[in-house]
Protein backbone atom coordinates (compact mmCIF):
# COMPACT_ATOMS: atom_id res chain seq x y z
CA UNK A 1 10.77 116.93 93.60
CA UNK A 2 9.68 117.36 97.37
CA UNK A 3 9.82 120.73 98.33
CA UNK A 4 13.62 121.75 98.27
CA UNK A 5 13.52 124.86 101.27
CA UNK A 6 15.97 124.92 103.82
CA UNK A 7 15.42 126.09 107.24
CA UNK A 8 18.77 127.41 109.38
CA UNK A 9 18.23 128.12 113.16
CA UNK A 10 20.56 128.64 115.63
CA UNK A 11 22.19 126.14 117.94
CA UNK A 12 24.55 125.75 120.81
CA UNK A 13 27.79 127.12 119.52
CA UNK A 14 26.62 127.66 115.77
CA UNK A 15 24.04 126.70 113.35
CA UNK A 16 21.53 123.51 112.74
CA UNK A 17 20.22 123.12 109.01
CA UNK A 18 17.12 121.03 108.19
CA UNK A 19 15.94 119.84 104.92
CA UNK A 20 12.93 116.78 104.71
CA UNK A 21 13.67 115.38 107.96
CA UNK A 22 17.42 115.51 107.79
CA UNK A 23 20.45 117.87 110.03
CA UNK A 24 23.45 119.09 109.57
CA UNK A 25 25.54 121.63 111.62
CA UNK A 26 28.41 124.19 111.23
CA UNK A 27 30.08 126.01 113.78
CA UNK A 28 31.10 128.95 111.65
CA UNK A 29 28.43 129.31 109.10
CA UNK A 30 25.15 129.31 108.32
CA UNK A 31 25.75 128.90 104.89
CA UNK A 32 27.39 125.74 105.04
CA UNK A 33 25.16 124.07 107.23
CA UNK A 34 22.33 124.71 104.58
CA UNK A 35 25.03 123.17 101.66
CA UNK A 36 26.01 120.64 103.96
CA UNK A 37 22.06 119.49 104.47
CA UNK A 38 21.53 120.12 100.66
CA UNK A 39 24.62 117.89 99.53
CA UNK A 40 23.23 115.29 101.99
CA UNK A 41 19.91 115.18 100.57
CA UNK A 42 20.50 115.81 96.41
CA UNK A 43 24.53 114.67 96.48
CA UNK A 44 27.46 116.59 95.87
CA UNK A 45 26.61 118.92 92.79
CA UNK A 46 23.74 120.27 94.97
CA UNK A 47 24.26 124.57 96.11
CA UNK A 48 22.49 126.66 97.81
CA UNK A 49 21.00 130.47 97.40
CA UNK A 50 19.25 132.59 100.01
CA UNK A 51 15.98 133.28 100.42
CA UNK A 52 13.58 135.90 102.27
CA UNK A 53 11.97 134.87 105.54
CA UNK A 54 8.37 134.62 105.84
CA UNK A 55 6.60 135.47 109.17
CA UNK A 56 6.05 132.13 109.86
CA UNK A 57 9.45 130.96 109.89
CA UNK A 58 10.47 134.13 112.32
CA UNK A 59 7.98 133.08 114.53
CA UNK A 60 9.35 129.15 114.20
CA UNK A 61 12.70 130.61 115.76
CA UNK A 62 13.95 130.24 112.00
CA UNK A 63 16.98 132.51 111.44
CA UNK A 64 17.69 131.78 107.80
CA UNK A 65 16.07 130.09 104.73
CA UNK A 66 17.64 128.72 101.77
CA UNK A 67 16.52 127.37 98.32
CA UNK A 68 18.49 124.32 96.72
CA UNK A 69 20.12 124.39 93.36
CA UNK A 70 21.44 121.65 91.43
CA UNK A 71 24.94 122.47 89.28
């Protein structure tokens, strides 16, 4: 499996989620954009748990990271 990180940053009016070369947004949480990419990539039994930031994704404009888990 391809490297299964998820990178949250903010956009206009909420949050934009990206996971190998696909998006999703959420308006409310930052969260749920991360499951929302996740379940896009891996399907429907895919979750999500947060992770630390690394000084690479702060300076990347990177406000949240996430790691995928499978139920």
């Amino acid at each position: 499996m391809k490297s299964a990180t998820i990178r949250v940053r903010d956009a206009m009016g909420g949050y934009a989620a990206t996971l190998q070369g696909k998006r999703a947004t959420c308006a409310w949480s930052h969260e749920e954009a991360a499951r929302r990419v996740a379940r896009k990539v891996y399907g429907e039994k895919a979750d999500v748990v947060n992770d630390y930031l690394r000084d690479s994704d702060v300076a990347a404009g990177v406000k949240y990271r996430y790691h995928v888990t499978h139920n």
